[in-house]
N, C-alpha and C. Protein backbone atom coordinates (compact mmCIF):
# COMPACT_ATOMS: atom_id res chain seq x y z
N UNK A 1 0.83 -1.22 0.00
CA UNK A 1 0.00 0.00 0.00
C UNK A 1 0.86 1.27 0.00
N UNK A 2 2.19 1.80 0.73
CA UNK A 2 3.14 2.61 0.85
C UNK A 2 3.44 2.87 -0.72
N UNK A 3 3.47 1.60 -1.32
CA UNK A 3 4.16 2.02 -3.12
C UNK A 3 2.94 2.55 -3.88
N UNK A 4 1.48 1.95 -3.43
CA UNK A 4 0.99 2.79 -4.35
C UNK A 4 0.19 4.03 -4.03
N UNK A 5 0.63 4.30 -2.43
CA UNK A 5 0.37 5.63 -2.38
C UNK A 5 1.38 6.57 -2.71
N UNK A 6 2.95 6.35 -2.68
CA UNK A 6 3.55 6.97 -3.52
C UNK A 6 3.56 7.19 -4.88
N UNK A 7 3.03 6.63 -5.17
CA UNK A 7 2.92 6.55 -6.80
C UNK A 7 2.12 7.42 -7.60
N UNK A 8 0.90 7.14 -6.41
CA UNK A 8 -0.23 8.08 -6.88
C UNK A 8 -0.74 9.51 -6.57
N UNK A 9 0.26 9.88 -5.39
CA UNK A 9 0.42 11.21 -4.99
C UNK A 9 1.68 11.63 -5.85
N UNK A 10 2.62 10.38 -6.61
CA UNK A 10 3.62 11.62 -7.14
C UNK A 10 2.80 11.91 -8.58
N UNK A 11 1.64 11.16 -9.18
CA UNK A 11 1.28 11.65 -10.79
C UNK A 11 0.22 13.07 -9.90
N UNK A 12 -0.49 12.92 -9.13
CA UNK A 12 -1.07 14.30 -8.40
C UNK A 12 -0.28 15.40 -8.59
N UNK A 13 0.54 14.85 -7.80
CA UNK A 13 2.07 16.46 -7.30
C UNK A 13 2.50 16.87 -8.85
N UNK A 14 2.43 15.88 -9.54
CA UNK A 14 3.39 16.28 -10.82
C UNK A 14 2.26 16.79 -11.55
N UNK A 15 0.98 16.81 -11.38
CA UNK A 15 -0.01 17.20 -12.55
C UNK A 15 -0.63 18.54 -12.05
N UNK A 16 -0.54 18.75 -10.63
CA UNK A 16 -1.50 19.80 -9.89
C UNK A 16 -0.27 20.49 -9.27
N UNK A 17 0.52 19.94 -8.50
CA UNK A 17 1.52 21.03 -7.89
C UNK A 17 1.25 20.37 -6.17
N UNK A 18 2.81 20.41 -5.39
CA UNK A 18 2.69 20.25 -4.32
C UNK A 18 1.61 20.87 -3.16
N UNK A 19 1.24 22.42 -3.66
CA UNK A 19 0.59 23.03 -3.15
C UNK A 19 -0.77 22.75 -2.93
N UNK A 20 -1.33 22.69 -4.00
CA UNK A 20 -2.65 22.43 -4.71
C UNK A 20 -3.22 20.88 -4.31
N UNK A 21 -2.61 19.95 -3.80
CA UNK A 21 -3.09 18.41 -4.02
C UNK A 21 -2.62 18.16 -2.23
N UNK A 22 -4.14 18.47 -1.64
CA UNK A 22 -4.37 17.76 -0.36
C UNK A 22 -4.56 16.51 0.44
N UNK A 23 -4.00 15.77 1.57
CA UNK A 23 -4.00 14.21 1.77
C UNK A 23 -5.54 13.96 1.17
N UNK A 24 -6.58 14.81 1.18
CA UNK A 24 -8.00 14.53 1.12
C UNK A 24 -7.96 13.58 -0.20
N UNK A 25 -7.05 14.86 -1.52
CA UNK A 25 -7.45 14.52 -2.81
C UNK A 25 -6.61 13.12 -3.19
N UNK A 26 -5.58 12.84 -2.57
CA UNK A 26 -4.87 11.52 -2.30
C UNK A 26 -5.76 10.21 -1.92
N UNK A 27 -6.16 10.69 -0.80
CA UNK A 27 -6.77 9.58 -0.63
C UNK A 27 -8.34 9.08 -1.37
N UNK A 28 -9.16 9.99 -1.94
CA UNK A 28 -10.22 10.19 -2.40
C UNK A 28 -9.63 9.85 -3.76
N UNK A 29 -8.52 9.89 -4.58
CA UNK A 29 -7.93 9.15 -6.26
C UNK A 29 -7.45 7.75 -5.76
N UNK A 30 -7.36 7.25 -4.69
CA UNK A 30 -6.69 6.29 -4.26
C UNK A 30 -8.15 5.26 -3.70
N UNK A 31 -9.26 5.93 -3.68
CA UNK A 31 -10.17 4.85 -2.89
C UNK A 31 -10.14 4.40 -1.81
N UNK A 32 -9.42 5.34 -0.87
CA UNK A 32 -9.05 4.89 0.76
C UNK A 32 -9.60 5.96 1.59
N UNK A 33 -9.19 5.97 2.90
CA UNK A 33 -9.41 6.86 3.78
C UNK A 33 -7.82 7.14 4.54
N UNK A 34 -8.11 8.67 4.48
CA UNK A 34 -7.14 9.27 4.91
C UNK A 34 -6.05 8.88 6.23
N UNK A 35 -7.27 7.80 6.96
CA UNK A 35 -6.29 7.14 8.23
C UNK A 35 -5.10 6.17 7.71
N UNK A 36 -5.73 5.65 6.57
CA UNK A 36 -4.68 4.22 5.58
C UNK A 36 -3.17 4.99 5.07
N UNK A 37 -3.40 6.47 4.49
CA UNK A 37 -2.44 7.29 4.62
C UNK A 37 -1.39 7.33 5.84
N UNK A 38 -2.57 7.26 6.07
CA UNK A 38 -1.24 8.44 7.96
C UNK A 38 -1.10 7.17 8.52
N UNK A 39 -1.61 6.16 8.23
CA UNK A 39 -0.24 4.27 8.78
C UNK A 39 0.81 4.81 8.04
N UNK A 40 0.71 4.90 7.29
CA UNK A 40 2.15 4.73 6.52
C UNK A 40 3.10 6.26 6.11
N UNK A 41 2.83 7.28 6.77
CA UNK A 41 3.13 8.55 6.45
C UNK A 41 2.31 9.39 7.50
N UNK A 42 3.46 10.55 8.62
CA UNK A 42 3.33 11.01 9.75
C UNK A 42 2.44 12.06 9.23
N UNK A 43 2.39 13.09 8.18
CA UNK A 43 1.63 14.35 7.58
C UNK A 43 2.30 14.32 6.09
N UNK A 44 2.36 15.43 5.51
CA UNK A 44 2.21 15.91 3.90
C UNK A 44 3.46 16.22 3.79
N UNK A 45 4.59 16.28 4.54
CA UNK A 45 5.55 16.62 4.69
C UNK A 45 6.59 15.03 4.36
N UNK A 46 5.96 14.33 4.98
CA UNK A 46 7.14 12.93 4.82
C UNK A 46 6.67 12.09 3.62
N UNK A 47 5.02 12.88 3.55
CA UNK A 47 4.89 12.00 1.32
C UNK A 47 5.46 12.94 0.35
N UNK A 48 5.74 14.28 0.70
CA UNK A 48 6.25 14.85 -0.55
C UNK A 48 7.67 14.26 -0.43
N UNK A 49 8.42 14.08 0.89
CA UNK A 49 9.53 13.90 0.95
C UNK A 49 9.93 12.59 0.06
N UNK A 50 9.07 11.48 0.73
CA UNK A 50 9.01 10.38 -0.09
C UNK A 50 8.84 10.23 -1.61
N UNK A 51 7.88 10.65 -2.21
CA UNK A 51 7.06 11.23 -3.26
C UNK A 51 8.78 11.32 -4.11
N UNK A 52 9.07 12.92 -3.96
CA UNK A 52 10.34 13.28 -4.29
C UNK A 52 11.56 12.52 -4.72
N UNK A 53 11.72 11.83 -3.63
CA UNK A 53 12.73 10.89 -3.80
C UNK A 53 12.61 9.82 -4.71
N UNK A 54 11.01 9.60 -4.75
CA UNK A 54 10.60 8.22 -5.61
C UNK A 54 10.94 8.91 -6.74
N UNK A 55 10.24 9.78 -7.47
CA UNK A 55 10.85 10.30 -8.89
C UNK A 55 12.21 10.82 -8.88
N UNK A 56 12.33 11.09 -8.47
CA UNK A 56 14.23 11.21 -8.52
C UNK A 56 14.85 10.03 -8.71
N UNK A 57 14.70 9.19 -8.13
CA UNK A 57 14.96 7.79 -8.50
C UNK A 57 14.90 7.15 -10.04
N UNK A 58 13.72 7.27 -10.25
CA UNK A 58 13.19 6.89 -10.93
C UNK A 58 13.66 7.25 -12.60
N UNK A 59 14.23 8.76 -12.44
CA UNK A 59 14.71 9.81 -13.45
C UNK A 59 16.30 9.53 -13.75
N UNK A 60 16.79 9.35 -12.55
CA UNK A 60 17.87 8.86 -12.19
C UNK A 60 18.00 8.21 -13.00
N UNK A 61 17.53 6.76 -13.09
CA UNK A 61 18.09 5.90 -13.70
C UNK A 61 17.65 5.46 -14.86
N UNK A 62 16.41 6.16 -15.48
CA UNK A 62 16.54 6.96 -16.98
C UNK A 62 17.44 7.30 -17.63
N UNK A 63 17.75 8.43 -17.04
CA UNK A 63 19.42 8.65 -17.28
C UNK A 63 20.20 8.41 -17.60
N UNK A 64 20.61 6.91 -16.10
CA UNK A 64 21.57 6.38 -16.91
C UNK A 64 21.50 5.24 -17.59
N UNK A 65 20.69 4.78 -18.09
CA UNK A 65 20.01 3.52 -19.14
C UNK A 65 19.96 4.60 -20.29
N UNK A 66 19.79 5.88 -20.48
CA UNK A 66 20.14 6.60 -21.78
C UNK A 66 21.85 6.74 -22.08
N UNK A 67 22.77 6.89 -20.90
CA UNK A 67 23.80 7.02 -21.16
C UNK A 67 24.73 6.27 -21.32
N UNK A 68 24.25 5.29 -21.10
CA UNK A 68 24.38 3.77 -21.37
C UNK A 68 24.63 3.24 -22.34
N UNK A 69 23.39 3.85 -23.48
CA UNK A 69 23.37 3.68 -25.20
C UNK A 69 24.66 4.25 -26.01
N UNK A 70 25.61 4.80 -25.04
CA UNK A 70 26.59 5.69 -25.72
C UNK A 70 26.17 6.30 -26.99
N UNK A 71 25.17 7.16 -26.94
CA UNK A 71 24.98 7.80 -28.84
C UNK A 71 26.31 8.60 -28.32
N UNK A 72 26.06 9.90 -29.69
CA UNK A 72 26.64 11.03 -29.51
C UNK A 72 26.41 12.28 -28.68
N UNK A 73 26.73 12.94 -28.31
CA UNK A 73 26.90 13.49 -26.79
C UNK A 73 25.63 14.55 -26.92
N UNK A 74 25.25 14.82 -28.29
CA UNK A 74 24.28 16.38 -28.13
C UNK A 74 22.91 15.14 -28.25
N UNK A 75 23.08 13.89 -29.24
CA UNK A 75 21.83 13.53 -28.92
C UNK A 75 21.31 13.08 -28.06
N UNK A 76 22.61 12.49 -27.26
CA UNK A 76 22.12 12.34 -25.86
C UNK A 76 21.34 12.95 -24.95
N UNK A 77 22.18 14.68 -24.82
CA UNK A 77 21.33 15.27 -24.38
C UNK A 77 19.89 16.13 -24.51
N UNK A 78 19.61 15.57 -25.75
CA UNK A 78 18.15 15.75 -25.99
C UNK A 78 17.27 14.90 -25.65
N UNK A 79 17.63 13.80 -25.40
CA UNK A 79 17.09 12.55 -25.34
C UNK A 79 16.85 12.31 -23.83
N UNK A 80 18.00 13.02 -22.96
CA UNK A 80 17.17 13.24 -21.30
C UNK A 80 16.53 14.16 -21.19
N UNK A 81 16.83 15.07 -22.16
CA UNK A 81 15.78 16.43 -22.06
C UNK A 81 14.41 15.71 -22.16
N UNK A 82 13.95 14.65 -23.20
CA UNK A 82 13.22 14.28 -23.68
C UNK A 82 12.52 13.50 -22.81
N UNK A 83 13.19 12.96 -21.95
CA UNK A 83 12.99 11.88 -20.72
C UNK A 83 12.30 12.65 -19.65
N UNK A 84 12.73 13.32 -19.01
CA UNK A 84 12.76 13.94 -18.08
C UNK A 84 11.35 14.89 -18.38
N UNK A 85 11.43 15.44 -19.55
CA UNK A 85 10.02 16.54 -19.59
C UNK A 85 8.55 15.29 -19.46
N UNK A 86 9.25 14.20 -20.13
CA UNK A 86 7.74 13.02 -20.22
C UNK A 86 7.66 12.89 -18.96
N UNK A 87 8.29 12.50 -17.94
CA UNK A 87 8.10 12.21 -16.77
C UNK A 87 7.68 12.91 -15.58
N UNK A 88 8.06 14.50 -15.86
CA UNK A 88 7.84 15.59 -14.78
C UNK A 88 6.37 16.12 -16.00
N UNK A 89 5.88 15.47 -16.84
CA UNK A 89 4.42 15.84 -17.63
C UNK A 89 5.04 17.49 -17.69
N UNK A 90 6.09 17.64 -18.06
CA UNK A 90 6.81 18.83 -18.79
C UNK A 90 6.86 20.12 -17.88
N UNK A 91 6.13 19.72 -17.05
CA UNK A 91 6.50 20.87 -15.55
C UNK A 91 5.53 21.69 -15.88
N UNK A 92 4.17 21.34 -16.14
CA UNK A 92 3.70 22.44 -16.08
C UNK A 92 2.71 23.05 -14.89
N UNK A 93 2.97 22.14 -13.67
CA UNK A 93 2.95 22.22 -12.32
C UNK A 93 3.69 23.16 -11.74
N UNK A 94 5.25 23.02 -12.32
CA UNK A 94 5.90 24.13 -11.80
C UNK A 94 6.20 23.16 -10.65
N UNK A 95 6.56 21.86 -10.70
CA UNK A 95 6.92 20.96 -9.36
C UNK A 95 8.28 21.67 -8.27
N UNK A 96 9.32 21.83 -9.29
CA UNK A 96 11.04 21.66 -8.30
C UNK A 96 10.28 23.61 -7.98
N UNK A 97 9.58 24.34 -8.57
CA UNK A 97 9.64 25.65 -8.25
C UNK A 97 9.00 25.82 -6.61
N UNK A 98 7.43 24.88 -6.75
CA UNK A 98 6.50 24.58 -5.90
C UNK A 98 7.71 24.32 -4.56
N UNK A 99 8.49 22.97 -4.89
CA UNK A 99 8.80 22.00 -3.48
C UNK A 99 9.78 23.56 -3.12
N UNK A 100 10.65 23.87 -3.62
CA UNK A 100 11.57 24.83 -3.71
C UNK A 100 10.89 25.80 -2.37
N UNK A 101 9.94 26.30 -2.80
CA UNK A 101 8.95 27.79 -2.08
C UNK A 101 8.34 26.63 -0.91
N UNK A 102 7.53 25.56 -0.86
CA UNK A 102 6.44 25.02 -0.04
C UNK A 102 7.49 24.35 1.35
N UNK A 103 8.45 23.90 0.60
CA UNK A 103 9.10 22.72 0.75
C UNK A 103 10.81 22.78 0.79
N UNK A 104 11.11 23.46 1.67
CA UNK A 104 12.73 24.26 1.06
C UNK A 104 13.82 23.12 1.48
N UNK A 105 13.76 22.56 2.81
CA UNK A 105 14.70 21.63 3.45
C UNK A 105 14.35 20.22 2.05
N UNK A 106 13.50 20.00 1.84
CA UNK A 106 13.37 18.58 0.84
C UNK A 106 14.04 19.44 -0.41
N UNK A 107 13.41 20.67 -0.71
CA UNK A 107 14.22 21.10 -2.24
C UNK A 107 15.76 21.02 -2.15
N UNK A 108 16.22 21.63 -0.84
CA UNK A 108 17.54 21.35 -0.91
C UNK A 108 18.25 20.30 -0.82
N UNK A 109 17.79 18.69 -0.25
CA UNK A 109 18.08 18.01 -0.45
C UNK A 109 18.51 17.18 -2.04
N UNK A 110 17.26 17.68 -2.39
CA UNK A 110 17.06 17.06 -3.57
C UNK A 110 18.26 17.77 -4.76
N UNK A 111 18.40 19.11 -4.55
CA UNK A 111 19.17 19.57 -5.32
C UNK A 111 20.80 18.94 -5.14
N UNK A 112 21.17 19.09 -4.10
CA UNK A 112 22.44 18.38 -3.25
C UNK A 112 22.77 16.86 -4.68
N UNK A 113 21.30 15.80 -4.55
CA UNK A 113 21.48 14.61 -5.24
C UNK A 113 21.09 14.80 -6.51
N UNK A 114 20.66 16.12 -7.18
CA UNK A 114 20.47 16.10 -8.59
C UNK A 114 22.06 16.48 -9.09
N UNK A 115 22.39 17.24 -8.38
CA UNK A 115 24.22 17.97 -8.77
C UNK A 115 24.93 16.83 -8.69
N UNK A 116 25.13 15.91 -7.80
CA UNK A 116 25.84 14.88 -7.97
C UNK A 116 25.63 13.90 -9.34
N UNK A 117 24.30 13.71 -9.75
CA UNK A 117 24.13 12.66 -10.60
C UNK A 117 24.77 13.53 -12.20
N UNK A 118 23.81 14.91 -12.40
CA UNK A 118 24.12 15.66 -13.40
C UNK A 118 25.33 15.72 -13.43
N UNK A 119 26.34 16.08 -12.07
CA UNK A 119 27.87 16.75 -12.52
C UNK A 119 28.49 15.42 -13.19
N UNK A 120 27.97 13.99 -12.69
CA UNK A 120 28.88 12.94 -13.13
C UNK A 120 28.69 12.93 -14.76
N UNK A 121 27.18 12.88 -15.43
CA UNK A 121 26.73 12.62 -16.54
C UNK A 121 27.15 13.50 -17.39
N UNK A 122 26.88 15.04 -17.00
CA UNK A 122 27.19 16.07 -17.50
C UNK A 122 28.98 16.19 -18.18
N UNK A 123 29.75 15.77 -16.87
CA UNK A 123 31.14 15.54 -17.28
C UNK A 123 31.52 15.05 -18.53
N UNK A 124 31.12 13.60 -18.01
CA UNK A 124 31.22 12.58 -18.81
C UNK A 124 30.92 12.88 -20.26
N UNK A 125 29.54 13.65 -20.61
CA UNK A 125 28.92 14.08 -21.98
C UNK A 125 30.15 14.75 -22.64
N UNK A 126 30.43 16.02 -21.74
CA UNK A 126 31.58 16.59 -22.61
C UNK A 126 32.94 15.97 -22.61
N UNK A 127 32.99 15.70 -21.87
CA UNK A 127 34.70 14.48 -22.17
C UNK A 127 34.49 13.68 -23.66
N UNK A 128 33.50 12.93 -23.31
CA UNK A 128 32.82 12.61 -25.01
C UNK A 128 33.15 13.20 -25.94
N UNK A 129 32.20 14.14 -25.96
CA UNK A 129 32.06 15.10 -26.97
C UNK A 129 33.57 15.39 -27.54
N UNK A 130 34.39 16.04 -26.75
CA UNK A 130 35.90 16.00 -27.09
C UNK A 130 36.77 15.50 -27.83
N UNK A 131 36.33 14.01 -26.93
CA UNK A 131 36.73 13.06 -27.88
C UNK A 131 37.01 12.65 -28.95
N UNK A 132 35.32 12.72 -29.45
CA UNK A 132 34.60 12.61 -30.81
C UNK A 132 34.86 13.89 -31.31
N UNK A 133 35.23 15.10 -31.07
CA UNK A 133 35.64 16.03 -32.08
C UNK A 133 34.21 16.66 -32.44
N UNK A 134 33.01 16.50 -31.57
CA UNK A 134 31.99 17.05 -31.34
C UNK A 134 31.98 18.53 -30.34
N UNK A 135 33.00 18.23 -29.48
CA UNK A 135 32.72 19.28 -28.73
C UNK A 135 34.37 19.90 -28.88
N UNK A 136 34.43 21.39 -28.83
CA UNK A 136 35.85 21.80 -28.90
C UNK A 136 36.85 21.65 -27.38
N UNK A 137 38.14 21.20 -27.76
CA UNK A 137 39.12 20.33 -27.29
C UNK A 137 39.43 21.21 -25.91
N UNK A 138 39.18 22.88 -26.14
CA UNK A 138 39.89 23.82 -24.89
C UNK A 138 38.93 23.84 -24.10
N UNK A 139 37.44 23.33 -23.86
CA UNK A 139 36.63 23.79 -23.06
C UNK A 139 36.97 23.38 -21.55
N UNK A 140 36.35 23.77 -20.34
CA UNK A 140 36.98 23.47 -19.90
C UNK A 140 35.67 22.43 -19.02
N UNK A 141 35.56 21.22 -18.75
CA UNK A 141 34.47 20.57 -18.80
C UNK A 141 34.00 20.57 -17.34
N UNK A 142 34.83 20.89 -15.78
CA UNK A 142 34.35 21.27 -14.53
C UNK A 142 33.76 22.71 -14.53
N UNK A 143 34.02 23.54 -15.60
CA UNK A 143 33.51 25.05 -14.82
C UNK A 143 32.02 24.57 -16.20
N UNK A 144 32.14 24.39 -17.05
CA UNK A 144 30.72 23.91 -18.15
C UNK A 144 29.77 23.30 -17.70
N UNK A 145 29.76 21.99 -16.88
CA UNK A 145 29.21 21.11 -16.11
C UNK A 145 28.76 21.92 -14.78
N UNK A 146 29.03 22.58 -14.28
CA UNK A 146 28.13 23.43 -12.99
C UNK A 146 27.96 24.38 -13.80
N UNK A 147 28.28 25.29 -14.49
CA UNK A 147 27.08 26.07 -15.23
C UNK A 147 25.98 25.66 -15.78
N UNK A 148 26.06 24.49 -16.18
CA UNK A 148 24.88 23.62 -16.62
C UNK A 148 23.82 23.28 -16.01
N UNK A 149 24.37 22.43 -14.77
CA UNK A 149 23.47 22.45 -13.47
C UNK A 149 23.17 23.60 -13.35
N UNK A 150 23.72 24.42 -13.22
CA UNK A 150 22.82 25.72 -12.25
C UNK A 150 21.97 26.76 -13.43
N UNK A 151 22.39 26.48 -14.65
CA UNK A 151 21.52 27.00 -15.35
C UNK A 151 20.05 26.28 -15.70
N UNK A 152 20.30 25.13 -15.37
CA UNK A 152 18.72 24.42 -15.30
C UNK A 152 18.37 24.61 -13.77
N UNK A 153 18.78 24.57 -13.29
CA UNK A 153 18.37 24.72 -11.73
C UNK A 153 17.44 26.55 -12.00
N UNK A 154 18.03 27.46 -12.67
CA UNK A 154 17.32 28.54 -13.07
C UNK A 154 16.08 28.62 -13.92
N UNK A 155 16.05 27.83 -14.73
CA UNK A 155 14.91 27.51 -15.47
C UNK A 155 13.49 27.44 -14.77
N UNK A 156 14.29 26.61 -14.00
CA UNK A 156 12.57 26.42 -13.06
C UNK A 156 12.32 27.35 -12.20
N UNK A 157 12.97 28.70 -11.96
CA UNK A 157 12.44 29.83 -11.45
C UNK A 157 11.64 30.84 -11.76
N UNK A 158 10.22 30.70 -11.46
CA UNK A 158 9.30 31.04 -12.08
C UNK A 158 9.06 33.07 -11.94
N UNK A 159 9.84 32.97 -10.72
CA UNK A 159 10.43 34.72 -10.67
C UNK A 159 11.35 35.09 -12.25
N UNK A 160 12.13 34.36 -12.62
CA UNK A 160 12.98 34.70 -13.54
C UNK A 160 12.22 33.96 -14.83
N UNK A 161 11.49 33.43 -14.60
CA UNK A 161 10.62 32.43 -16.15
C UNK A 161 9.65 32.24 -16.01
N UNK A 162 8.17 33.11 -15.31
CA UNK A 162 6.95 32.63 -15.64
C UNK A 162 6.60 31.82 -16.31
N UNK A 163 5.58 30.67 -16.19
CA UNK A 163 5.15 29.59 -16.72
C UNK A 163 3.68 30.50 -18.19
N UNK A 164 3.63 31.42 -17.72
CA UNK A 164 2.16 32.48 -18.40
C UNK A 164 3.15 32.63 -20.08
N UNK A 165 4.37 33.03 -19.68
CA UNK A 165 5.49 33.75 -20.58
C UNK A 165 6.47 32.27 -21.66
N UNK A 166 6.42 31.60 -20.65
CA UNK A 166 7.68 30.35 -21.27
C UNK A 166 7.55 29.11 -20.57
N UNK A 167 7.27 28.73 -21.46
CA UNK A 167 6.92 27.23 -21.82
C UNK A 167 7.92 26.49 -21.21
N UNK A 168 8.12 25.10 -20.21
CA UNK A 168 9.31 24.74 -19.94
C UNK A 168 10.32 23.61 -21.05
N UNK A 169 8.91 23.48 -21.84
CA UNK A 169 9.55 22.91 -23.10
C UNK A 169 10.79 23.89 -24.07
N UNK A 170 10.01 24.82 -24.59
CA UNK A 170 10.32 26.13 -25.11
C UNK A 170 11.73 26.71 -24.38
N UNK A 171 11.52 26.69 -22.94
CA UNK A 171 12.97 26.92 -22.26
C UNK A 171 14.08 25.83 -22.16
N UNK A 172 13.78 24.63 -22.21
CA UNK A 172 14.68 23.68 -22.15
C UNK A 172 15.13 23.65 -23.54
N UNK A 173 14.62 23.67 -24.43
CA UNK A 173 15.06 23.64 -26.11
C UNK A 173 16.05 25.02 -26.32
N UNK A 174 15.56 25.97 -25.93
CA UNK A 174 16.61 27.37 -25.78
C UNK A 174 17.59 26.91 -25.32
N UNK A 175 17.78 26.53 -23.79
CA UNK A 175 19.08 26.66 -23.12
C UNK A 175 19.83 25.71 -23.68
N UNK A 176 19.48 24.43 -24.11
CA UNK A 176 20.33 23.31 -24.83
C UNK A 176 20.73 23.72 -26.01
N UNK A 177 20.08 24.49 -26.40
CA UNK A 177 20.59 24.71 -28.42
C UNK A 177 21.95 25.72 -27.68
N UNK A 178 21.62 27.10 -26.82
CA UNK A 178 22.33 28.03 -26.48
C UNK A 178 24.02 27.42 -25.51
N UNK A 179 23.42 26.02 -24.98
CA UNK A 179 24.78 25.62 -24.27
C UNK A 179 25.80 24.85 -25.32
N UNK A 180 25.16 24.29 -26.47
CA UNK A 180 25.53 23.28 -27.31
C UNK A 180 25.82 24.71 -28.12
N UNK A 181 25.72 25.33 -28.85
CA UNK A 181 26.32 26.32 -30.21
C UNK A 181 27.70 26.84 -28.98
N UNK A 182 27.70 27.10 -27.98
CA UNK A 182 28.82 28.02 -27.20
C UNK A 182 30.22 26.71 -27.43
N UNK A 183 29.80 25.33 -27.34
CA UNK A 183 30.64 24.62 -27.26
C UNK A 183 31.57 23.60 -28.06
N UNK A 184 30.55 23.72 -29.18
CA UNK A 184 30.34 22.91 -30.10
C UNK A 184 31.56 23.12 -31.03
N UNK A 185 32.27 22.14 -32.23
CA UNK A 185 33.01 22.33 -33.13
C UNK A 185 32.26 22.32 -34.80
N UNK A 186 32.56 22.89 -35.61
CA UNK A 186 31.88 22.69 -36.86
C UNK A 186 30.82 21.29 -37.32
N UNK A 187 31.43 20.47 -37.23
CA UNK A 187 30.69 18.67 -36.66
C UNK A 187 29.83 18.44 -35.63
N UNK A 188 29.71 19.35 -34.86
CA UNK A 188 29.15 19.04 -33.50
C UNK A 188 27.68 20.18 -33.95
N UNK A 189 28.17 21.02 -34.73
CA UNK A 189 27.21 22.42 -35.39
C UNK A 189 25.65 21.56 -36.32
N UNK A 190 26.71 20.41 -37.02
CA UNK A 190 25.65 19.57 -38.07
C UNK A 190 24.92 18.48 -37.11
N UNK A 191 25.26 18.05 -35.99
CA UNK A 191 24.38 17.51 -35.29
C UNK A 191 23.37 18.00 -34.19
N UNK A 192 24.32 19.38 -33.79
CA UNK A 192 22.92 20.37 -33.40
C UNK A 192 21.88 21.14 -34.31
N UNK A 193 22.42 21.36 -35.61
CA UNK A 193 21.64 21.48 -36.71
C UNK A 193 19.68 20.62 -37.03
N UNK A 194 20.30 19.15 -36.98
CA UNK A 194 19.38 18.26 -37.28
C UNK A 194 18.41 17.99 -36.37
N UNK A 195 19.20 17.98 -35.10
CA UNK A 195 18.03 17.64 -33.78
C UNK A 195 17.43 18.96 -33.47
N UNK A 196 17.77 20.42 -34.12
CA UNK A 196 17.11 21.42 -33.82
C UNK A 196 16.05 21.24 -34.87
N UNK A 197 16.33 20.44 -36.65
CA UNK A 197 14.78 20.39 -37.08
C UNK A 197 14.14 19.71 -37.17
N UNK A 198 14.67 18.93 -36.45
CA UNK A 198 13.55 17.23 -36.03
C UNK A 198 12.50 17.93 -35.56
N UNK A 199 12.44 18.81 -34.75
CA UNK A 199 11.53 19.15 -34.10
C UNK A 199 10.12 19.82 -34.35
């Protein structure tokens, strides 16, 4: 019962917003009563916590079952872009902004274990890229890789990116075309080229 009340409060949280989705409406999509909840969870505080962690998990290792496939380094990273928006139903909850403001000690947690997973993947992408003569040879791939993180970590600030104004699709496609042209080598230009008109 614990798994599928996590489960079903995280498609809630991710469709309505931490704010917005009460133990009531949990337990009332779930066919239970609110006491079957609180066995297994003290208040709203230890299911978002839970909640959280379950999709993080879950994204996690998306991730790395995409990075896994070894493509090439820019399609790669369209392809978690791609992952990640299906799974967070493209943020248009405004989830990491929500836990962030509602929820600050869990946001910061969570950020702590998103930087770790990103800085490893992130690295790794551009070391690649290098490699392959996709990405240019002088960059320097520790100061690129936390600008990265922290420039998506900005995205979802709805002070600096209204959801009314920009789309988080629309913003994630910007910042990737804009991090990929800064880094890219002539070769690396024709594969950001194509996945910009796939689209």
């Amino acid at each position: 019962m614990r798994d599928k009340i996590i489960y079903n409060a995280s498609e809630l949280f991710i469709t309505y917003g931490f704010k917005s989705v009460t133990m009531d409406d949990i337990a009332n999509n779930l066919g239970i009563s609110k006491k079957t909840i609180y066995q297994h969870f003290d208040n709203k505080t230890k299911l978002v916590e839970s909640t959280t962690m379950h999709m993080f998990e879950i994204i996690s290792h998306g991730i790395d079952c995409i990075c896994e496939l070894k493509k090439n380094p820019i399609d790669e990273l369209y392809d978690i872009k791609s992952f990640v928006m299906l799974h967070l139903k493209d943020e248009k909850s405004s989830p990491q902004y929500q836990l962030h403001k509602y929820y600050p000690k869990i946001a910061a947690t969570l950020k702590k274990k998103q930087f770790e997973v990103m800085q490893g993947c992130v690295t790794n992408n551009l070391k690649r890229g290098v490699e392959n003569n996709i990405f240019r040879p002088e960059i320097d791939t520790e100061f690129i890789s936390r600008i990265y993180f922290n420039s998506m970590v900005s995205l979802k600030d709805q002070d600096l990116f209204p959801l009314n104004n920009f789309s988080m699709n629309m913003l994630m496609d910007n910042y990737l075309e804009y991090h990929i042209r800064g880094i890219c080598t002539p070769k690396g230009l024709e594969i950001l080229t194509k996945n910009i008109n796939k689209k």
